[in-house]
Protein backbone atom coordinates (compact mmCIF):
# COMPACT_ATOMS: atom_id res chain seq x y z
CA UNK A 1 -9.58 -2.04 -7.27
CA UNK A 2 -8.98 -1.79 -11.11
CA UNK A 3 -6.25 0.89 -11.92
CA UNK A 4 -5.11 2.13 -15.28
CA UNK A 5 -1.61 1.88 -17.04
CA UNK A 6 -1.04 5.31 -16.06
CA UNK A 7 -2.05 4.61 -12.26
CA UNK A 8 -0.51 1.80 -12.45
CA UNK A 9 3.10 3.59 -13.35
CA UNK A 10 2.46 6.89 -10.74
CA UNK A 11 1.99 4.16 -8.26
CA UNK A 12 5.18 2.40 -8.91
CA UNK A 13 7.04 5.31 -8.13
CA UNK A 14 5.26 6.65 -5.48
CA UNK A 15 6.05 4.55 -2.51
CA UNK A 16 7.81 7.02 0.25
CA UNK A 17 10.02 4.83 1.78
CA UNK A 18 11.09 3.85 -2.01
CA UNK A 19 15.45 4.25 -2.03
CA UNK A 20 15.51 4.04 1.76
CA UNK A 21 14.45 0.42 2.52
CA UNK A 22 14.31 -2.75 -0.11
CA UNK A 23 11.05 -3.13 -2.09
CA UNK A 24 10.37 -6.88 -0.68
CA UNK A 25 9.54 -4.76 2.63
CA UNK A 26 7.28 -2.29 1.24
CA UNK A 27 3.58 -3.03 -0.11
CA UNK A 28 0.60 -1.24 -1.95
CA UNK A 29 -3.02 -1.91 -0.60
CA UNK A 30 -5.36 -0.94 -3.37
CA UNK A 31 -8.84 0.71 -2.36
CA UNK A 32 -11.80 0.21 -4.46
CA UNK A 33 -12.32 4.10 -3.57
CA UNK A 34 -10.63 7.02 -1.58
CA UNK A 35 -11.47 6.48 2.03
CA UNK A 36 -13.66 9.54 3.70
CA UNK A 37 -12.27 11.15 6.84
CA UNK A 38 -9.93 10.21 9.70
CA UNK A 39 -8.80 6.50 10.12
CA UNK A 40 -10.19 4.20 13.08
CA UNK A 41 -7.06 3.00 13.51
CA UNK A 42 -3.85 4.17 15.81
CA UNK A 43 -1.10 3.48 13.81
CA UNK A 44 1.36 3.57 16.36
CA UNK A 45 0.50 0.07 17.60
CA UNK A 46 1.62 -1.88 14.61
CA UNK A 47 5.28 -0.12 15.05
CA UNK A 48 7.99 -0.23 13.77
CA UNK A 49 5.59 -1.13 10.30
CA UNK A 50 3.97 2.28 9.38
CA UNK A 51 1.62 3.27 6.19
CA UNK A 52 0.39 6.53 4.33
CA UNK A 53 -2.46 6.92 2.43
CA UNK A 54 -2.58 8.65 -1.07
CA UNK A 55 -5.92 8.81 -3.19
CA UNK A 56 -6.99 5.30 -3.35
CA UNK A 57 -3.83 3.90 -1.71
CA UNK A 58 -2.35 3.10 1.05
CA UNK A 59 1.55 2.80 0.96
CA UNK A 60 2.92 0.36 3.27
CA UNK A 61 6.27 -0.57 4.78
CA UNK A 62 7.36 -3.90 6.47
CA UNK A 63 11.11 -3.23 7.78
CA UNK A 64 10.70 -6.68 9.67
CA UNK A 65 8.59 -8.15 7.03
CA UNK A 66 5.12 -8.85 6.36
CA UNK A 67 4.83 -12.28 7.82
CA UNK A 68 3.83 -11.63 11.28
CA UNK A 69 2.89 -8.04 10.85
CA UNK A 70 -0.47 -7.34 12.69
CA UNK A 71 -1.12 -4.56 9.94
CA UNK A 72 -2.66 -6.25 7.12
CA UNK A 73 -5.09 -5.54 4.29
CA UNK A 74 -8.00 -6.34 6.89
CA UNK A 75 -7.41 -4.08 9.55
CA UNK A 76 -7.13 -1.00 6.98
CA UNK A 77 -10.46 -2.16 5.61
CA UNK A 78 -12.18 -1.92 8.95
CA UNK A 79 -9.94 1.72 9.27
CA UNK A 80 -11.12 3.35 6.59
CA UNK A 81 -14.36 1.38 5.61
CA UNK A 82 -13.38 -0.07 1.90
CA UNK A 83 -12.25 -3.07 0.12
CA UNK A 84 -9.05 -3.70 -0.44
CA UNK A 85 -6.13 -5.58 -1.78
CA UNK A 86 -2.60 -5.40 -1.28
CA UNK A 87 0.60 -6.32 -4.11
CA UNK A 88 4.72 -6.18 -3.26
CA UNK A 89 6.07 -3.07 -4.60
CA UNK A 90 8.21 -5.49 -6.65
CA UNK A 91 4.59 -6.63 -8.47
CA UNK A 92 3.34 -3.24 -8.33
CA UNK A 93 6.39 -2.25 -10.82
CA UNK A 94 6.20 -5.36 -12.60
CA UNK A 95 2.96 -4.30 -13.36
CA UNK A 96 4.16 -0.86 -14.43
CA UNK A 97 6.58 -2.33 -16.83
CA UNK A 98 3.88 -4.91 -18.47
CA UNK A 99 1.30 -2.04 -18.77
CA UNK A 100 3.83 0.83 -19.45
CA UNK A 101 4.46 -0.75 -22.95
């Protein structure tokens, strides 16, 4: 799940629903690699919370909050067969600032 400064920073600013919804609802989950093909997963059934995956990411949004969500860091390891670990987007550019200098 390691990432670089330079990950670290595209990955801050990356997040699609960045500007449209506040960062406290909107996550990273961090694959140890890219995931290979389709996901087992609908992801209709954990509406209205959505993701997208990018590389060795998967960009998620809460708008009701993560707390009860039933789309967590396990089910998108069983969906696309990797490791994972998720970080805030407000940690994620915490990060960014810490390794960005």
């Amino acid at each position: 799940m390691l990432r670089t400064g330079a990950q670290i920073e595209r990955i801050a600013a990356a997040h699609p629903d960045d500007g449209v919804i506040e960062s406290k609802y909107l996550h990273v989950v961090f694959f140890d690699r890219a995931p290979v093909g389709d996901p087992a997963v609908d992801s209709t059934r954990f509406e209205p919370d959505r993701f997208v995956v990018e590389d060795r990411e998967a960009f998620v949004t809460h708008p009701e909050g993560s707390g009860r969500s039933k789309l967590t860091v396990d089910v998108l390891e069983r969906a696309f067969g990797v490791s994972a670990t998720a970080r805030n987007m407000n940690t994620v550019r915490r990060l960014s600032v810490f390794v960005g200098g």
